[in-house]
PDB file of N, CA and C in Angstrom:
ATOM      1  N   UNK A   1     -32.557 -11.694  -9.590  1.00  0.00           N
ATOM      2  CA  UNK A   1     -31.654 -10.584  -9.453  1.00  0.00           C
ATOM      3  C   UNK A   1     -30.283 -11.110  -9.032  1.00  0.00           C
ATOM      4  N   UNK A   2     -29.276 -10.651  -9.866  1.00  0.00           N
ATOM      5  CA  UNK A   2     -27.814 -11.328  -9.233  1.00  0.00           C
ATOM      6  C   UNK A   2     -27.266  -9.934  -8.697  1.00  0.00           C
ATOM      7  N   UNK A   3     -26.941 -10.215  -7.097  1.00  0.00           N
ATOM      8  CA  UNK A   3     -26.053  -9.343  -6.504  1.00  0.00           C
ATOM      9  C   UNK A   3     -24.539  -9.277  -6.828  1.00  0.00           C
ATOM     10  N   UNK A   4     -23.319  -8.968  -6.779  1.00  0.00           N
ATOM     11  CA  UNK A   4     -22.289  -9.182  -7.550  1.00  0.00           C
ATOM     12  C   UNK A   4     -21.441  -8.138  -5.890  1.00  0.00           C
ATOM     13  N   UNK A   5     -20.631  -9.099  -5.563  1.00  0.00           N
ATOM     14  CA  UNK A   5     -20.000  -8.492  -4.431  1.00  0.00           C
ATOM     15  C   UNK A   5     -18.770  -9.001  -4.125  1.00  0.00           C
ATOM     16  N   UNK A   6     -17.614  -8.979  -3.477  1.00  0.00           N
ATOM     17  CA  UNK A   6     -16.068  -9.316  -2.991  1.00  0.00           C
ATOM     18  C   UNK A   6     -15.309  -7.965  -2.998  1.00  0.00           C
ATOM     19  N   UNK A   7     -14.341  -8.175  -2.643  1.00  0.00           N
ATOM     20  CA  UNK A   7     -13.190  -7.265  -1.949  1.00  0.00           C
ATOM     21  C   UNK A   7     -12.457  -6.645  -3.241  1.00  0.00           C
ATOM     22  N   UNK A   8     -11.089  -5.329  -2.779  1.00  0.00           N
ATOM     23  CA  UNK A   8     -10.445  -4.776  -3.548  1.00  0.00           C
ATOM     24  C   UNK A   8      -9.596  -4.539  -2.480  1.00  0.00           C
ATOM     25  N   UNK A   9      -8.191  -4.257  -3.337  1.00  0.00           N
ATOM     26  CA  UNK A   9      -6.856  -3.317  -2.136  1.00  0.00           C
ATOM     27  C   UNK A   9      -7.002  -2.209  -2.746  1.00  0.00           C
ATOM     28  N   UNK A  10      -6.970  -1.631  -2.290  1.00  0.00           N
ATOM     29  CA  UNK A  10      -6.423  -0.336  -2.669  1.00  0.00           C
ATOM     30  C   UNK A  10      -5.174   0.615  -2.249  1.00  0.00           C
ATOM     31  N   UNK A  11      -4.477   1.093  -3.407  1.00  0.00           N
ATOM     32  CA  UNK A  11      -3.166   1.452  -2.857  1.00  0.00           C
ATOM     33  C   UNK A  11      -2.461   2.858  -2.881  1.00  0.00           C
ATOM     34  N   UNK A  12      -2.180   3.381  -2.133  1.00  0.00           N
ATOM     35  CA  UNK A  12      -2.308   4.838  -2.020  1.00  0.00           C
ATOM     36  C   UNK A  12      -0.790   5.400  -2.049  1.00  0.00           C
ATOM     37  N   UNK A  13      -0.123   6.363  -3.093  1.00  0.00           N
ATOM     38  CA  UNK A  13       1.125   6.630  -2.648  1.00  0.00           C
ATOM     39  C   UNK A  13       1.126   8.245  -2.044  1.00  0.00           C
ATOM     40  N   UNK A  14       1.723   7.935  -0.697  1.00  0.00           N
ATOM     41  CA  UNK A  14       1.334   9.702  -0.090  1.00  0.00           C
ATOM     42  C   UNK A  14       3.249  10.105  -0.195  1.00  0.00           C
ATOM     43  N   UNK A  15       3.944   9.878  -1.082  1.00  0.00           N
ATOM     44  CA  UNK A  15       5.221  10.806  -1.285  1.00  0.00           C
ATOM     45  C   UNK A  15       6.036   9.951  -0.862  1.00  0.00           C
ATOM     46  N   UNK A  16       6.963  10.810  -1.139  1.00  0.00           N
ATOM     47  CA  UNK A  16       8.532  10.362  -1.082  1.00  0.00           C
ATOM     48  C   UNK A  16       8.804  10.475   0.399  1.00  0.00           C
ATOM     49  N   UNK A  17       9.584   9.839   0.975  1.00  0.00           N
ATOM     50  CA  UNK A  17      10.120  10.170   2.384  1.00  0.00           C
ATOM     51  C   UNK A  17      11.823  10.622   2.612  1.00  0.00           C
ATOM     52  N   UNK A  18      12.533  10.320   1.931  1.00  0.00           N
ATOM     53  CA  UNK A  18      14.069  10.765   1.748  1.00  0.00           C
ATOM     54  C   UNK A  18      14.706   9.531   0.584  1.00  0.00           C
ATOM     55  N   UNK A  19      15.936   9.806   0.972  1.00  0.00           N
ATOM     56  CA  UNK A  19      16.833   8.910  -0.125  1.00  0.00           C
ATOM     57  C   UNK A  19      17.312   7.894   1.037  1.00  0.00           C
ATOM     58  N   UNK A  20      17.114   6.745   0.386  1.00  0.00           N
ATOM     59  CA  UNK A  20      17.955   5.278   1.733  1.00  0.00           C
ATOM     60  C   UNK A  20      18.062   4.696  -0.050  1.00  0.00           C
ATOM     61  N   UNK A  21      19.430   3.443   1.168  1.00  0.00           N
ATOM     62  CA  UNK A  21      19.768   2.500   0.299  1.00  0.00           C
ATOM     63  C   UNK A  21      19.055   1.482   0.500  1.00  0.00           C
ATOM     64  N   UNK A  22      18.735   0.741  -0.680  1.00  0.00           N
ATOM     65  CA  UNK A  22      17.657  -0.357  -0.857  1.00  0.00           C
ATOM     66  C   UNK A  22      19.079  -1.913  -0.796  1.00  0.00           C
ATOM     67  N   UNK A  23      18.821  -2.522   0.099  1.00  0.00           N
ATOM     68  CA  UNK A  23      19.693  -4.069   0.218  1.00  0.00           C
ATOM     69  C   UNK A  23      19.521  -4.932  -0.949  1.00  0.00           C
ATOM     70  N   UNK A  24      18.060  -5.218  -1.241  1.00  0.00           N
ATOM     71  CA  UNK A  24      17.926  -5.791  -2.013  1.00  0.00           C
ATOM     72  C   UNK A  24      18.465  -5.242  -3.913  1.00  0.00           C
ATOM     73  N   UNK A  25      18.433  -3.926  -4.032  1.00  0.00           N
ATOM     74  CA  UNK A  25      18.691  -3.971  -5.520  1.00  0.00           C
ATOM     75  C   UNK A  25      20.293  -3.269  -5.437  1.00  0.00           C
ATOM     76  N   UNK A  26      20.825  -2.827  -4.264  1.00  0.00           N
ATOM     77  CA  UNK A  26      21.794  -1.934  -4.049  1.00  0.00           C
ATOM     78  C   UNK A  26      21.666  -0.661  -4.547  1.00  0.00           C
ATOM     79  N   UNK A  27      21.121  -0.168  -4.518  1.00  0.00           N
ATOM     80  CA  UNK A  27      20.407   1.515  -5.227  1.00  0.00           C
ATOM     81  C   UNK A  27      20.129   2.314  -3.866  1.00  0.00           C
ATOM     82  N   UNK A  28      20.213   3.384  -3.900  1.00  0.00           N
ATOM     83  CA  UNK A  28      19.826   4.362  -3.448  1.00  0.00           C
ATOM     84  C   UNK A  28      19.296   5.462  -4.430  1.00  0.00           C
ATOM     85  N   UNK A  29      17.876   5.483  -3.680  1.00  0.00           N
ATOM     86  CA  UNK A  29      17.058   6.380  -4.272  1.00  0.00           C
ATOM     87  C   UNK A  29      16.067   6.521  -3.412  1.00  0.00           C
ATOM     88  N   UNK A  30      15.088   7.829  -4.272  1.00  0.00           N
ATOM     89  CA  UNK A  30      13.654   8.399  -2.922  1.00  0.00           C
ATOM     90  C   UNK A  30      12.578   7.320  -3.147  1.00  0.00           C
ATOM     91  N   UNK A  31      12.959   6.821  -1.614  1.00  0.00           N
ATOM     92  CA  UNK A  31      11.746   6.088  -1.502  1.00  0.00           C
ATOM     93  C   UNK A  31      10.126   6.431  -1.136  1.00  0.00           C
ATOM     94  N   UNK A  32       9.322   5.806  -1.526  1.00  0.00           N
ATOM     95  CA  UNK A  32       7.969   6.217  -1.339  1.00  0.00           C
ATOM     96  C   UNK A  32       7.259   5.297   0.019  1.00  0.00           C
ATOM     97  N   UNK A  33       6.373   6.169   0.366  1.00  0.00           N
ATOM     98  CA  UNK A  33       5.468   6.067   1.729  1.00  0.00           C
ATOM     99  C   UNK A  33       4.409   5.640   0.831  1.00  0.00           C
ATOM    100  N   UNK A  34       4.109   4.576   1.126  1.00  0.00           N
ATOM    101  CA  UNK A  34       2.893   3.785   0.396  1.00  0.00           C
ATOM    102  C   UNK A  34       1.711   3.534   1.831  1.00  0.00           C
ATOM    103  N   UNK A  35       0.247   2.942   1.290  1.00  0.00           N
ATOM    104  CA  UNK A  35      -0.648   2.980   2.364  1.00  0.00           C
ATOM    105  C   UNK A  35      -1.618   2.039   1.145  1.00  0.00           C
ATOM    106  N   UNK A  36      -1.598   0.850   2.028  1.00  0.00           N
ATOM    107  CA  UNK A  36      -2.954  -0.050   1.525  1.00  0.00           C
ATOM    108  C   UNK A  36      -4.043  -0.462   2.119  1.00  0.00           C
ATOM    109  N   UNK A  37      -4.851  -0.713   1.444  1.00  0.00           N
ATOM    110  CA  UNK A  37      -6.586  -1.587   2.440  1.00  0.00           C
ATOM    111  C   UNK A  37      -7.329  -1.734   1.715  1.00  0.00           C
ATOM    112  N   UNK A  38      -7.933  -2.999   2.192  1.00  0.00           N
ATOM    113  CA  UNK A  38      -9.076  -3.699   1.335  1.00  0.00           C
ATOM    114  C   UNK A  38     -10.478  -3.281   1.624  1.00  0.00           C
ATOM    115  N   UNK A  39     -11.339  -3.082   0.862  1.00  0.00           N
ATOM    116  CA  UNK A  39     -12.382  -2.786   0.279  1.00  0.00           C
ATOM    117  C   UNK A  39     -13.191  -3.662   0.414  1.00  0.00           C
ATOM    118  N   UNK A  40     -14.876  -3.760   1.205  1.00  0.00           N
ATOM    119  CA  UNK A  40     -15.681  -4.359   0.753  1.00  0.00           C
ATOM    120  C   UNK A  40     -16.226  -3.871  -0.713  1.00  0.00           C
ATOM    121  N   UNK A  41     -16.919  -4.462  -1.306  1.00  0.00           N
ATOM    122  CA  UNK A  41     -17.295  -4.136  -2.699  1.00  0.00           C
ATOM    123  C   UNK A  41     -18.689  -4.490  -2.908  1.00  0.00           C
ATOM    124  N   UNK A  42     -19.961  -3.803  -3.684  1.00  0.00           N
ATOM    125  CA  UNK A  42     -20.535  -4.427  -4.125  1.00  0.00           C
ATOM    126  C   UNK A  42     -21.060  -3.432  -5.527  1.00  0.00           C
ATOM    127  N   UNK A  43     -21.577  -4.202  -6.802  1.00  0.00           N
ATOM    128  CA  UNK A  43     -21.257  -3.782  -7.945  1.00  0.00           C
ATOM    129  C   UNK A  43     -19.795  -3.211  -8.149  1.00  0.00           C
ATOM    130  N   UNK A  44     -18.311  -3.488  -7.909  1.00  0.00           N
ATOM    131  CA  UNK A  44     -17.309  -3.309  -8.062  1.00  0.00           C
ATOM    132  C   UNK A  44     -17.136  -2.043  -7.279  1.00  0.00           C
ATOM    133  N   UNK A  45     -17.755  -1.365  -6.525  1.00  0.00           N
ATOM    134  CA  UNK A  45     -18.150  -0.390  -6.075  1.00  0.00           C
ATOM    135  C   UNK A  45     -17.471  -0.616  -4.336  1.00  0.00           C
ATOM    136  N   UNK A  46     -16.317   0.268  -4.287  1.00  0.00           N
ATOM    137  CA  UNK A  46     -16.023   0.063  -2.817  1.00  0.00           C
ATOM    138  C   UNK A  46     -16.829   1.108  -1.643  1.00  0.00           C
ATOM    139  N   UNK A  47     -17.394  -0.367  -0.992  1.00  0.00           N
ATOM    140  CA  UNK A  47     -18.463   0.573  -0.106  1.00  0.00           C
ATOM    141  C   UNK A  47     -17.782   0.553   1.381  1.00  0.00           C
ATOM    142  N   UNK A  48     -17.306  -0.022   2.467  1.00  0.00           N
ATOM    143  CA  UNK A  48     -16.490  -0.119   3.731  1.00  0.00           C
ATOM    144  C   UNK A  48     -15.605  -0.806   3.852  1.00  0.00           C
ATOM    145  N   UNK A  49     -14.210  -0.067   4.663  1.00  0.00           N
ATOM    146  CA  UNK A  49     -12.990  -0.813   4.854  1.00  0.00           C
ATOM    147  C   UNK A  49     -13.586  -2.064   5.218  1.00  0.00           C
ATOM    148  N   UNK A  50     -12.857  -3.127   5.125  1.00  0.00           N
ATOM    149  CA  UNK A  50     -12.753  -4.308   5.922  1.00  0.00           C
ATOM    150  C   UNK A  50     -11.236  -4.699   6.539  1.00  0.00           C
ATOM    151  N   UNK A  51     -10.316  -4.086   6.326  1.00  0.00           N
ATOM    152  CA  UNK A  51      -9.258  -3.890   6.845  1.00  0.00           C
ATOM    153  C   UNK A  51      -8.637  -2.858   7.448  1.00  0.00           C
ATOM    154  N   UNK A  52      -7.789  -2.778   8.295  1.00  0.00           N
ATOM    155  CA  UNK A  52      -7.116  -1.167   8.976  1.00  0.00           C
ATOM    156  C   UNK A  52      -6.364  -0.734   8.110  1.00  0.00           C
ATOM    157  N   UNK A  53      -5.473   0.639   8.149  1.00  0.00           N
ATOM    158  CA  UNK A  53      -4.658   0.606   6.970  1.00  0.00           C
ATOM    159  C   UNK A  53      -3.146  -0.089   7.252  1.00  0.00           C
ATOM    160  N   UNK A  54      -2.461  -0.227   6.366  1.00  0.00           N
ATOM    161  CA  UNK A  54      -1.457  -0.730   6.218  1.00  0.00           C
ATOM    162  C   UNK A  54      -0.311  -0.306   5.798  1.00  0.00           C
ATOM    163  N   UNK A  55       0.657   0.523   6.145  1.00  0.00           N
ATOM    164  CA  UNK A  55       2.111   1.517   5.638  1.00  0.00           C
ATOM    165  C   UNK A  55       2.861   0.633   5.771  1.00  0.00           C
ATOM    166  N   UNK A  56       3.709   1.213   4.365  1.00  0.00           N
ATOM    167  CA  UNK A  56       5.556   0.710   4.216  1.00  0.00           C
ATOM    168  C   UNK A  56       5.977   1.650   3.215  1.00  0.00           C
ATOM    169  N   UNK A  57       7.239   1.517   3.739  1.00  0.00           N
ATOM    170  CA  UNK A  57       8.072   2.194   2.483  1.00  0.00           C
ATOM    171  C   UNK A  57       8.146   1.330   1.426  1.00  0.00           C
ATOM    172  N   UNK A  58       9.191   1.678   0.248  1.00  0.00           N
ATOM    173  CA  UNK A  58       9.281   0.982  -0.956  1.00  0.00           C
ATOM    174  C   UNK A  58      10.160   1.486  -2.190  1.00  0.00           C
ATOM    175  N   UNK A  59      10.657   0.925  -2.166  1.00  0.00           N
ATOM    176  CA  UNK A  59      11.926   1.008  -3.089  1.00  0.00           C
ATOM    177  C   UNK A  59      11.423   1.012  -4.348  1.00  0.00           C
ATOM    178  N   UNK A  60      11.523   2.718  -5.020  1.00  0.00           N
ATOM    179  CA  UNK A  60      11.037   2.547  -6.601  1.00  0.00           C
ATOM    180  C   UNK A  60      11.838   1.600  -7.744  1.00  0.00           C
ATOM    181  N   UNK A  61      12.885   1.168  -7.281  1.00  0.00           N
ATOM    182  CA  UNK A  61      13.155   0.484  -8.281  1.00  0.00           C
ATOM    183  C   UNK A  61      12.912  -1.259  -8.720  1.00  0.00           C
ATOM    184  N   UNK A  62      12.950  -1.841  -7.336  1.00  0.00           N
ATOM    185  CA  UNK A  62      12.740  -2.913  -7.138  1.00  0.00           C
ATOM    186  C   UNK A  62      11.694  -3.232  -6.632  1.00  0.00           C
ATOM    187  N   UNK A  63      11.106  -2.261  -6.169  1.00  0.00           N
ATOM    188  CA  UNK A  63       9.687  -2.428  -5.714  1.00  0.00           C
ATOM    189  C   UNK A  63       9.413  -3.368  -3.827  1.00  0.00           C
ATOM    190  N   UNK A  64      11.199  -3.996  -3.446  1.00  0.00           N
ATOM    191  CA  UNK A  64      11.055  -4.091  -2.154  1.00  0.00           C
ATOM    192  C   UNK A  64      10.076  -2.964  -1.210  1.00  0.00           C
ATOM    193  N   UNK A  65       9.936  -3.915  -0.128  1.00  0.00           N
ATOM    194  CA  UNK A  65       9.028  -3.011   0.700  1.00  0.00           C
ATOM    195  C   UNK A  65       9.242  -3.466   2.006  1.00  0.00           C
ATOM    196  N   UNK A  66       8.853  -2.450   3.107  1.00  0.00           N
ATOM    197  CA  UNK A  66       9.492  -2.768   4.436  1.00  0.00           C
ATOM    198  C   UNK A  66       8.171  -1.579   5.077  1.00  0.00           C
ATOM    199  N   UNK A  67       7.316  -3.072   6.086  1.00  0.00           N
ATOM    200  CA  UNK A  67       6.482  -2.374   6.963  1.00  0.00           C
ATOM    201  C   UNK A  67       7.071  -1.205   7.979  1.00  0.00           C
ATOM    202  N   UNK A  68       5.832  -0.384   8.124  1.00  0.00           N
ATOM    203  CA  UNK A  68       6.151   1.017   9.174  1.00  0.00           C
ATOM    204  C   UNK A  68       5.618   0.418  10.606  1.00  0.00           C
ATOM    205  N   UNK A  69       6.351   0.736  11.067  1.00  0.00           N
ATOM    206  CA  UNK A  69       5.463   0.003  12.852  1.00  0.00           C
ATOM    207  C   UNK A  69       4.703   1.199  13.157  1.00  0.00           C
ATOM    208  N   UNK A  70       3.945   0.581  13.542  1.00  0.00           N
ATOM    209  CA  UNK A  70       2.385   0.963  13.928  1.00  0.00           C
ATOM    210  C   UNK A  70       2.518   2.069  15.435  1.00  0.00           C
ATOM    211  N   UNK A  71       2.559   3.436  15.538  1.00  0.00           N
ATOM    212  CA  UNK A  71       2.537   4.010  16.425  1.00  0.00           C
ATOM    213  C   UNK A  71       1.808   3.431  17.914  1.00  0.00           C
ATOM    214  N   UNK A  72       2.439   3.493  19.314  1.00  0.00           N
ATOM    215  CA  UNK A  72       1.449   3.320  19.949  1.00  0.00           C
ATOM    216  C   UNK A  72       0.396   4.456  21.249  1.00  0.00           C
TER     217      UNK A  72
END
């Protein structure tokens, strides 16, 4: 029997947050609130986080990104 198992990210976009200027492409535009985390897997099948989640914004055009600090 072959078991078949490893990880996935997964990446979540929960909206726009306002309009900022992006440094890197010089644009201003609505940036998005993004949210990632990896996946245990088995049959490609994500069964428990193995990571916490992970927020940043992100610049739709260039795709820069800039972590959210972590509430305490």
């Amino acid at each position: 029997m072959i078991i078949i198992f490893g990880s996935k990210t997964m990446y979540k976009n929960l909206g726009t947050v306002g309009s900022y200027y992006c440094e890197r492409c010089h644009n201003t535009s609505e940036w998005q609130f993004m949210q990632h985390r990896t996946w245990f897997t088995l049959f490609f099948i994500p069964v428990f986080p193995i990571s916490g989640k992970h927020e940043y914004l992100q610049c739709p055009i260039c795709s820069q990104a800039y972590k959210v600090p972590e509430g305490k």
